[in-house]
PDB file of N, CA and C in Angstrom:
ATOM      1  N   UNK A   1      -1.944  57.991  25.261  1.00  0.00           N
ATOM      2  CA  UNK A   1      -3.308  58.035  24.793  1.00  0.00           C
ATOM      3  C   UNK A   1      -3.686  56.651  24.261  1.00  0.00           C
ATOM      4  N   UNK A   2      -4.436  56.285  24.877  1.00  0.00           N
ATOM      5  CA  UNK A   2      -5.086  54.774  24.118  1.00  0.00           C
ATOM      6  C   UNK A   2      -6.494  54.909  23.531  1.00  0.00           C
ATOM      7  N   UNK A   3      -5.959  54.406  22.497  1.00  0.00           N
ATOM      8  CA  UNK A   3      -7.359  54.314  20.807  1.00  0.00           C
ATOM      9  C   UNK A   3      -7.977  53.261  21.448  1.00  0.00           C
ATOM     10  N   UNK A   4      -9.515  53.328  21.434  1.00  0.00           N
ATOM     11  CA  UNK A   4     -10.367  51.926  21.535  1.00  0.00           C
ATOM     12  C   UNK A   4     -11.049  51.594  20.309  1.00  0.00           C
ATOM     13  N   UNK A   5     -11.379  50.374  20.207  1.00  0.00           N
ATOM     14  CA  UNK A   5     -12.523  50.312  18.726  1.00  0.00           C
ATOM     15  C   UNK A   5     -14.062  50.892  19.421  1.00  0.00           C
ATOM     16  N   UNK A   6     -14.504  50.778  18.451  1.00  0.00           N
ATOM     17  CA  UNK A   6     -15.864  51.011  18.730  1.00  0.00           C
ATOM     18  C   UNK A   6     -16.606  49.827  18.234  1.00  0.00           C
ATOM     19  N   UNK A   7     -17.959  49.763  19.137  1.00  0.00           N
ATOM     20  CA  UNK A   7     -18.299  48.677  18.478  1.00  0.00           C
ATOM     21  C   UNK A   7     -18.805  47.559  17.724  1.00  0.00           C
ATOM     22  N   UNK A   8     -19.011  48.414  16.382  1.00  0.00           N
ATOM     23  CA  UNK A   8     -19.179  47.873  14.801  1.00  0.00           C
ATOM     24  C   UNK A   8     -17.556  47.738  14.663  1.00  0.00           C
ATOM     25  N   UNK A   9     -16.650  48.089  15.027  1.00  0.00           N
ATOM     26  CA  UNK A   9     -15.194  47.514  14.745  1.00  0.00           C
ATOM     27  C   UNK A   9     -15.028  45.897  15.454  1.00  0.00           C
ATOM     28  N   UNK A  10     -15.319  45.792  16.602  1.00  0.00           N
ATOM     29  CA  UNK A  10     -15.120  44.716  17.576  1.00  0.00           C
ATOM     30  C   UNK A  10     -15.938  43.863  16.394  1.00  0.00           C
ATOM     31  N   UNK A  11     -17.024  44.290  16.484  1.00  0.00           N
ATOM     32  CA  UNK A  11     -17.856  43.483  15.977  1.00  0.00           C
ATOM     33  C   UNK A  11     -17.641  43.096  14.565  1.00  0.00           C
ATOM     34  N   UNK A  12     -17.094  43.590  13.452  1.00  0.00           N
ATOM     35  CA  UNK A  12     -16.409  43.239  12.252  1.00  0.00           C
ATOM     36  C   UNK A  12     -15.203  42.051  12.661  1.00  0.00           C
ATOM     37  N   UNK A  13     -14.276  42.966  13.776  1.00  0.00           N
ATOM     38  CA  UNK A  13     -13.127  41.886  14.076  1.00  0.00           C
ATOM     39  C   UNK A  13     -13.695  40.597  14.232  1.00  0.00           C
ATOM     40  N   UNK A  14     -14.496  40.207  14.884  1.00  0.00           N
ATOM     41  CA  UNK A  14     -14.787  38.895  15.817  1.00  0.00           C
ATOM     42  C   UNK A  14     -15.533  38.656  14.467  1.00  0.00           C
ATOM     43  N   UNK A  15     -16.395  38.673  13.508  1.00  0.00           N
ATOM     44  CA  UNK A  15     -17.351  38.307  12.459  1.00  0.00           C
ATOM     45  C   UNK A  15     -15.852  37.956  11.667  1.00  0.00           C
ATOM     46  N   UNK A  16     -14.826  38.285  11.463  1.00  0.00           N
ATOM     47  CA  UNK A  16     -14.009  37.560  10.698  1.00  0.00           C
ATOM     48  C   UNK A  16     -12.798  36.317  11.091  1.00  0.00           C
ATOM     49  N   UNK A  17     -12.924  36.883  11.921  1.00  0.00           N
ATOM     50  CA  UNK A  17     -12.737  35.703  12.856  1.00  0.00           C
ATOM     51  C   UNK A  17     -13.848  34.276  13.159  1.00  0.00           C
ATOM     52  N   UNK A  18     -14.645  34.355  13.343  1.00  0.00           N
ATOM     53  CA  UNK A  18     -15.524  33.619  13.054  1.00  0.00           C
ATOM     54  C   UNK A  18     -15.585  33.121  11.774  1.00  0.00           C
ATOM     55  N   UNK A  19     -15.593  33.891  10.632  1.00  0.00           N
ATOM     56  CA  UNK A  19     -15.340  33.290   9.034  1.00  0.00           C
ATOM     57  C   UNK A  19     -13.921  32.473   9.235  1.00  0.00           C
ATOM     58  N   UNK A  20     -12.770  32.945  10.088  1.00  0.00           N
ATOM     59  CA  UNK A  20     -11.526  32.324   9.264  1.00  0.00           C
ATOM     60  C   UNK A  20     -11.901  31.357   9.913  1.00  0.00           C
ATOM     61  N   UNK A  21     -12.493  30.902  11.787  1.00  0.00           N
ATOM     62  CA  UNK A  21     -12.768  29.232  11.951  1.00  0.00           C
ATOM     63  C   UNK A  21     -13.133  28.348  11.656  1.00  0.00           C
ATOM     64  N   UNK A  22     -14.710  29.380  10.922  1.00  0.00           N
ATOM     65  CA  UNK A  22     -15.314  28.499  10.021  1.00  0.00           C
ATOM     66  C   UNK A  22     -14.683  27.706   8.855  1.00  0.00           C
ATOM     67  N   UNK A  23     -14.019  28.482   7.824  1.00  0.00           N
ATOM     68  CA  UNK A  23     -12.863  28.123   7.233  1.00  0.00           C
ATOM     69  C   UNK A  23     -11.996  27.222   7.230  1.00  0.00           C
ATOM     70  N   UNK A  24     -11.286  27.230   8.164  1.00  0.00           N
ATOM     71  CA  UNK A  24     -10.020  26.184   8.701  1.00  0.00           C
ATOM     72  C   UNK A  24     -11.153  24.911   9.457  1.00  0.00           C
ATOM     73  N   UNK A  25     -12.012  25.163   9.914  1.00  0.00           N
ATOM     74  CA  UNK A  25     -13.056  24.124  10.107  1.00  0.00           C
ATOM     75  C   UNK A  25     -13.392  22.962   9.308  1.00  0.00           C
ATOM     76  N   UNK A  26     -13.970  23.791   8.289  1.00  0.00           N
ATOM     77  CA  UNK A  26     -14.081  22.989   7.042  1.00  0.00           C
ATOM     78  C   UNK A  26     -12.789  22.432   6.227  1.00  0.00           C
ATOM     79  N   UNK A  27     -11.719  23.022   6.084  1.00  0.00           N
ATOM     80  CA  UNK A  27     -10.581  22.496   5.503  1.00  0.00           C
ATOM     81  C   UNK A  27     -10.168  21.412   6.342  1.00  0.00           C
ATOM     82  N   UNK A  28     -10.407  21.396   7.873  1.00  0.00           N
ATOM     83  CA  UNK A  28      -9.712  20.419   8.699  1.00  0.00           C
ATOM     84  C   UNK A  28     -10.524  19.168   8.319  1.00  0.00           C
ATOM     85  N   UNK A  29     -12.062  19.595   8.187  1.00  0.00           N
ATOM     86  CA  UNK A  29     -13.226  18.228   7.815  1.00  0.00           C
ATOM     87  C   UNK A  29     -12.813  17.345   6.668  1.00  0.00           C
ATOM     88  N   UNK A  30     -12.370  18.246   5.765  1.00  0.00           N
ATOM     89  CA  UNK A  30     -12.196  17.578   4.413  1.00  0.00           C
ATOM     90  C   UNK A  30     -10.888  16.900   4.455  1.00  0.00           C
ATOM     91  N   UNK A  31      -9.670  17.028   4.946  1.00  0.00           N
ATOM     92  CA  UNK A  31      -8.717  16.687   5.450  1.00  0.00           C
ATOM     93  C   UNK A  31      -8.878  15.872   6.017  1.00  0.00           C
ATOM     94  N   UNK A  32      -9.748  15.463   7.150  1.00  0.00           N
ATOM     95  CA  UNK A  32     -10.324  14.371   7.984  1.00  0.00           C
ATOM     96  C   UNK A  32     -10.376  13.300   7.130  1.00  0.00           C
ATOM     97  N   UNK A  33     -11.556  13.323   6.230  1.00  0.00           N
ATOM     98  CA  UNK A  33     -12.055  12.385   4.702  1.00  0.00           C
ATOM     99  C   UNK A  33     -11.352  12.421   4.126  1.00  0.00           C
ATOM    100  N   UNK A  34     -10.177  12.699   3.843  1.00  0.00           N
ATOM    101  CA  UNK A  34      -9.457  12.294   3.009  1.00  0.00           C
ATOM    102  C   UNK A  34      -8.203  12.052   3.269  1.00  0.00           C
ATOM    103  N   UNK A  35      -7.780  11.813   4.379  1.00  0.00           N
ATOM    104  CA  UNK A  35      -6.939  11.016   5.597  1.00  0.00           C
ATOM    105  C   UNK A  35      -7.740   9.539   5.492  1.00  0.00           C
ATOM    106  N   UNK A  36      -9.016   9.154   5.874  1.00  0.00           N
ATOM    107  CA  UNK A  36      -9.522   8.375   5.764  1.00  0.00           C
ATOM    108  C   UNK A  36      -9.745   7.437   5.033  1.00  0.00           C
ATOM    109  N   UNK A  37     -10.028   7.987   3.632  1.00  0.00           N
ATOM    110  CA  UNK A  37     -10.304   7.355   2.060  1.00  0.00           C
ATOM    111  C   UNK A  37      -8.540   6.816   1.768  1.00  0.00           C
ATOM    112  N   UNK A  38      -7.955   7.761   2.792  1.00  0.00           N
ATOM    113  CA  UNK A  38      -6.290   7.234   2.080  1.00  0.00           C
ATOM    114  C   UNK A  38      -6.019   6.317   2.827  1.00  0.00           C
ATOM    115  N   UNK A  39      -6.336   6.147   4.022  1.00  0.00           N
ATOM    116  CA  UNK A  39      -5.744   4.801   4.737  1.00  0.00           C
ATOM    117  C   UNK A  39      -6.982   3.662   4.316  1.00  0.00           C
ATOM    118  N   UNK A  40      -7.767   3.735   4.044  1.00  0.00           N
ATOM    119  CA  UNK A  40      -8.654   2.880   3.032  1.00  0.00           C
ATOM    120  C   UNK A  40      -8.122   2.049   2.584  1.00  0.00           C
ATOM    121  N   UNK A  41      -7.489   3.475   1.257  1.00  0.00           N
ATOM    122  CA  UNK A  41      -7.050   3.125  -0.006  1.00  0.00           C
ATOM    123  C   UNK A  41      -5.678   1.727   0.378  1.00  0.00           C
ATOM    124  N   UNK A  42      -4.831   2.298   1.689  1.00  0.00           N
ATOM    125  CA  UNK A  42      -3.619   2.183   2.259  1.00  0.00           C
ATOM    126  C   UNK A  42      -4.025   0.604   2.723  1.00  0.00           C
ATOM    127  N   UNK A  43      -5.240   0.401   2.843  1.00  0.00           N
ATOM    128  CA  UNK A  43      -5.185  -0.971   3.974  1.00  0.00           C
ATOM    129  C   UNK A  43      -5.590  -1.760   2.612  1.00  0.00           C
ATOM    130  N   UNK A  44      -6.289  -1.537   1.762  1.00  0.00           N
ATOM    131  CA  UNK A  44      -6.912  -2.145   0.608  1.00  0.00           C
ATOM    132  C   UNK A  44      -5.575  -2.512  -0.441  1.00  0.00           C
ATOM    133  N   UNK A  45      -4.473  -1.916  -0.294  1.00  0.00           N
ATOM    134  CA  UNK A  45      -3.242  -1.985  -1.287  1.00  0.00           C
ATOM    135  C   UNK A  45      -2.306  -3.076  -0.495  1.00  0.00           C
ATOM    136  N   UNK A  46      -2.188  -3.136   1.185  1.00  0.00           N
ATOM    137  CA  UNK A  46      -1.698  -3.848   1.661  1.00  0.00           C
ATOM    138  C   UNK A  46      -2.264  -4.974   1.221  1.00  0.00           C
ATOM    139  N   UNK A  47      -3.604  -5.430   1.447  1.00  0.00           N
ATOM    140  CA  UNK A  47      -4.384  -6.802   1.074  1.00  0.00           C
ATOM    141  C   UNK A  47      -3.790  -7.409   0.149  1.00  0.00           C
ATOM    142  N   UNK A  48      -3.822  -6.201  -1.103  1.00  0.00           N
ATOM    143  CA  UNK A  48      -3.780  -6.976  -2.556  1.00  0.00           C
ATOM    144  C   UNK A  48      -2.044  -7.085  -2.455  1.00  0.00           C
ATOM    145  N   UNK A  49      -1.334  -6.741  -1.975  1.00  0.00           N
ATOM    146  CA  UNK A  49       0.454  -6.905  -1.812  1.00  0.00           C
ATOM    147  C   UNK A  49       0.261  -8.228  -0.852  1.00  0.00           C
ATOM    148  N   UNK A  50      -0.595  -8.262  -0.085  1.00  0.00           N
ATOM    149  CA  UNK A  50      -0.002  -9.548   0.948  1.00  0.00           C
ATOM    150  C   UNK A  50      -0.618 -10.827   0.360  1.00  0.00           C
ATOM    151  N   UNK A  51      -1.593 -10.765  -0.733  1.00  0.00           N
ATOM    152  CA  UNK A  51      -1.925 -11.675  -2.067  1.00  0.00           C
ATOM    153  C   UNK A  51      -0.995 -12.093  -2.265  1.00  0.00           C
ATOM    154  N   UNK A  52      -0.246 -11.101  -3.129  1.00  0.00           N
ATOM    155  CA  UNK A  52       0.102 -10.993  -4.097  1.00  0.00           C
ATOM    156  C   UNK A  52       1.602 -12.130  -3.715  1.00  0.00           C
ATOM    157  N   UNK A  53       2.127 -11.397  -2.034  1.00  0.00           N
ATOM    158  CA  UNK A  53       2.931 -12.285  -1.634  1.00  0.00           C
ATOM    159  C   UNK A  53       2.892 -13.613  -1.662  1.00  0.00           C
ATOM    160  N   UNK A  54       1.880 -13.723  -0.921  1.00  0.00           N
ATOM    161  CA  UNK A  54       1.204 -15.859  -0.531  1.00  0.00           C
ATOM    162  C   UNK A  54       1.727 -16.013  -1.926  1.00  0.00           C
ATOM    163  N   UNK A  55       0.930 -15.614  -3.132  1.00  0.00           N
ATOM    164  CA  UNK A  55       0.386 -16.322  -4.333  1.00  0.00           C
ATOM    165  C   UNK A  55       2.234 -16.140  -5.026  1.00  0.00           C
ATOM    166  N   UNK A  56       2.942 -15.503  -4.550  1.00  0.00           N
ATOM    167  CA  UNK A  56       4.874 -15.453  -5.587  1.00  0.00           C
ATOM    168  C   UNK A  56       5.281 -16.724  -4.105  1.00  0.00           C
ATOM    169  N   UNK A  57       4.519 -16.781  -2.895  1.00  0.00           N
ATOM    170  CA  UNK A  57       5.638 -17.945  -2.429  1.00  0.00           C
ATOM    171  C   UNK A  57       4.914 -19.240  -3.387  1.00  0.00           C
ATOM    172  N   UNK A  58       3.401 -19.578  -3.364  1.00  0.00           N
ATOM    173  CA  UNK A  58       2.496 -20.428  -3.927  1.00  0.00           C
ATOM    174  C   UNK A  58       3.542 -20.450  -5.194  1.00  0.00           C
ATOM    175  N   UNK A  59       4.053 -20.275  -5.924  1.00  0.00           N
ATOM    176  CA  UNK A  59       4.564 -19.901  -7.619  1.00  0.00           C
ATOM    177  C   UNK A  59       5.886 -20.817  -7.076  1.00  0.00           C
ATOM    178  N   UNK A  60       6.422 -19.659  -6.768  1.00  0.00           N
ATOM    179  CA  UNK A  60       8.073 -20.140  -6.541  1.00  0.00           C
ATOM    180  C   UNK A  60       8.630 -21.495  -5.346  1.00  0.00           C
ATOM    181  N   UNK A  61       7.577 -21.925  -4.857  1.00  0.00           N
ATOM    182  CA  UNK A  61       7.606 -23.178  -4.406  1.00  0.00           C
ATOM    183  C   UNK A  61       7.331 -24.292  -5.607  1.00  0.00           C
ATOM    184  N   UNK A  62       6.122 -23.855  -6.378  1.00  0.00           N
ATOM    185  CA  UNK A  62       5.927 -25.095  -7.492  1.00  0.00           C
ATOM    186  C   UNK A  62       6.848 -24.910  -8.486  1.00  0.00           C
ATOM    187  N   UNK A  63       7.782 -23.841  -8.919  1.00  0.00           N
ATOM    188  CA  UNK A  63       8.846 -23.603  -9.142  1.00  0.00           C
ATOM    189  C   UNK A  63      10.040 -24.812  -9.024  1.00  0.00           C
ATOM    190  N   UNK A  64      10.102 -24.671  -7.734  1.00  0.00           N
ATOM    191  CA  UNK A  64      11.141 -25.184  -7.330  1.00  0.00           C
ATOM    192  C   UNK A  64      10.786 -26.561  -7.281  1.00  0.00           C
ATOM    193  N   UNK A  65      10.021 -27.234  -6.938  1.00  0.00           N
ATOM    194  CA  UNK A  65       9.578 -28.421  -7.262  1.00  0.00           C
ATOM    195  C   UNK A  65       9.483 -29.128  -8.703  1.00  0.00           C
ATOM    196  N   UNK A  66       9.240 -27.971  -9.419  1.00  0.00           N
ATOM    197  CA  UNK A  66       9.385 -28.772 -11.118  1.00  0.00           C
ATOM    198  C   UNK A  66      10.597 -28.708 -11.824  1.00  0.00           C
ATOM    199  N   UNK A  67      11.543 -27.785 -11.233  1.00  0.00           N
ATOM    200  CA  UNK A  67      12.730 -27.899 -11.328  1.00  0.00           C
ATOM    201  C   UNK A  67      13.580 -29.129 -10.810  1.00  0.00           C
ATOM    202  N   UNK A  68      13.050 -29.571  -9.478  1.00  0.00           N
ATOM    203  CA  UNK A  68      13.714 -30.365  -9.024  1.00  0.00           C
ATOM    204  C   UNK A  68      13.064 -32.354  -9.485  1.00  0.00           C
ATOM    205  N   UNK A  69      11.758 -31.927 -10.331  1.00  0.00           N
ATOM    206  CA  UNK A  69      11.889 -33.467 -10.707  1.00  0.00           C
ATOM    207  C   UNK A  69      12.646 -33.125 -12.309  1.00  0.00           C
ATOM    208  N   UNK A  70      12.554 -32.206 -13.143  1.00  0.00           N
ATOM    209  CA  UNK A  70      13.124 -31.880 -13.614  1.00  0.00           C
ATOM    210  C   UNK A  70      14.968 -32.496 -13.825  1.00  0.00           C
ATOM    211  N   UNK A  71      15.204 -32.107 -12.841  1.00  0.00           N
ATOM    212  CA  UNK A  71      16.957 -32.366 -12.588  1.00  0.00           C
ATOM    213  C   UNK A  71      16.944 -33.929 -11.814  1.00  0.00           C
ATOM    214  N   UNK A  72      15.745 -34.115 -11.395  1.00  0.00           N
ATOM    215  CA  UNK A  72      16.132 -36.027 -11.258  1.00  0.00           C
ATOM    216  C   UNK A  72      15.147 -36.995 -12.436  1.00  0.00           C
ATOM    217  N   UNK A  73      14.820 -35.983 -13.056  1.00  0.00           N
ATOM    218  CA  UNK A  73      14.281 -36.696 -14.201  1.00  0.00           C
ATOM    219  C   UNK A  73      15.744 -36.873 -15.541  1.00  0.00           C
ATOM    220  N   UNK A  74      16.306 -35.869 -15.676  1.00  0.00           N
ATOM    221  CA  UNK A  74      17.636 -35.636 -16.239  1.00  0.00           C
ATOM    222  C   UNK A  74      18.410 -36.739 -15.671  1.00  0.00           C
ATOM    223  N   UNK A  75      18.891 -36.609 -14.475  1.00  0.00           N
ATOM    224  CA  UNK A  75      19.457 -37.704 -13.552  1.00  0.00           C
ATOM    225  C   UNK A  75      19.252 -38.908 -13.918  1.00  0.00           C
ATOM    226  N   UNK A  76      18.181 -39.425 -14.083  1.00  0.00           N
ATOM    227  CA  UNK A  76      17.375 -40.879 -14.087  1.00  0.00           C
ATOM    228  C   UNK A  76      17.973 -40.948 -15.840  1.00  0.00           C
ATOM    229  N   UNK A  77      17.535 -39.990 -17.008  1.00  0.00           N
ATOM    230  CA  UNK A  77      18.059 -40.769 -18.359  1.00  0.00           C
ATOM    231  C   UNK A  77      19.462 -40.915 -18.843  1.00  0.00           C
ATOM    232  N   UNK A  78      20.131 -39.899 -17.438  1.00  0.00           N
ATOM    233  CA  UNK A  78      21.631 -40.148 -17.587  1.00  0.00           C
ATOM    234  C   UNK A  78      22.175 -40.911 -17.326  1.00  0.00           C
ATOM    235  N   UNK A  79      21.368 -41.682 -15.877  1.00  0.00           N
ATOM    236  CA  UNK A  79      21.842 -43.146 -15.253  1.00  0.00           C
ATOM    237  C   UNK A  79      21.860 -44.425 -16.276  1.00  0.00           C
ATOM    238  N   UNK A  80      19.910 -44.051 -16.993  1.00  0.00           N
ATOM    239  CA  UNK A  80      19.798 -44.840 -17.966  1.00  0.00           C
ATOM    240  C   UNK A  80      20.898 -45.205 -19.067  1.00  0.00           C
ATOM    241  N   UNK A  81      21.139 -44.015 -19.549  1.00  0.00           N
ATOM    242  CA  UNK A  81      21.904 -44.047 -20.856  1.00  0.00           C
ATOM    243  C   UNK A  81      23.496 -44.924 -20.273  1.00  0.00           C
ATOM    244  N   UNK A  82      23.857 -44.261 -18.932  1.00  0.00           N
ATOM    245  CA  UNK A  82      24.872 -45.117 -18.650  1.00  0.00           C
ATOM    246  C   UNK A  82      25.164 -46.717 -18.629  1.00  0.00           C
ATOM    247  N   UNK A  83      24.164 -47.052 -17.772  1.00  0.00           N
ATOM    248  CA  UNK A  83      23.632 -48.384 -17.466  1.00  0.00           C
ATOM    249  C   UNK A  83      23.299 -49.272 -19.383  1.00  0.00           C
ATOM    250  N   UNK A  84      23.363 -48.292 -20.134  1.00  0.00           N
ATOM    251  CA  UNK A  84      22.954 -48.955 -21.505  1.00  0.00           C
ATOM    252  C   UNK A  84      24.053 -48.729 -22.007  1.00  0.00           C
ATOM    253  N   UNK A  85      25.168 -48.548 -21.450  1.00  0.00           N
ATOM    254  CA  UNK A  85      26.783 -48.654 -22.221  1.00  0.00           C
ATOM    255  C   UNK A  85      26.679 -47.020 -23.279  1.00  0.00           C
ATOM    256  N   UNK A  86      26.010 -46.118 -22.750  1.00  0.00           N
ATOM    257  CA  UNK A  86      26.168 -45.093 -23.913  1.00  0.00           C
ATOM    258  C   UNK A  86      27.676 -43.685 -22.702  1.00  0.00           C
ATOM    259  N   UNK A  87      28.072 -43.150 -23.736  1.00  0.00           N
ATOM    260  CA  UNK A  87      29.342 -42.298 -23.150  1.00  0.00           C
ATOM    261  C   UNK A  87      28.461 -40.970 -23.014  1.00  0.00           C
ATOM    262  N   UNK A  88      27.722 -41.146 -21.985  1.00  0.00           N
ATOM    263  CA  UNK A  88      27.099 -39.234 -21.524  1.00  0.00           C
ATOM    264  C   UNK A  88      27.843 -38.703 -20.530  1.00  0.00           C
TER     265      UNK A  88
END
């Protein structure tokens, strides 16, 4: 024996069905935008990191440069002091 709906049943089925697409529709939209706003966010954080990089090599190059007159500036009053008969 096979049951059929009738059809205000069909018609309930498919009306909620229609709500759950609508549904998952809209959740997929908002999901969309905010996939979006995050790779935004994602490309806008890279920028300020690849700054941030340049500007620590910019640093640690003048770094290394003031270190290094630094240690021939040292050099030079040690030569001095030698050259002037002192025991450094």
């Amino acid at each position: 024996m096979q049951v059929s709906k009738t059809t205000t049943e069909w018609q309930k089925l498919i009306e909620e069905k229609d709500n759950r697409i609508t549904l998952l529709e809209t959740k997929l939209k908002n999901m969309i935008e905010k996939n979006r706003a995050l790779y935004s966010h994602i490309r806008s954080v890279n920028d300020v990191n690849d700054a941030h990089q340049k500007l620590n090599g910019v640093l640690q190059r003048k770094v290394s440069e003031a270190n290094n007159k630094f240690e021939k500036m040292e050099q030079d009053r040690l030569n001095a002091g030698r050259k002037a008969g002192f025991d450094v």
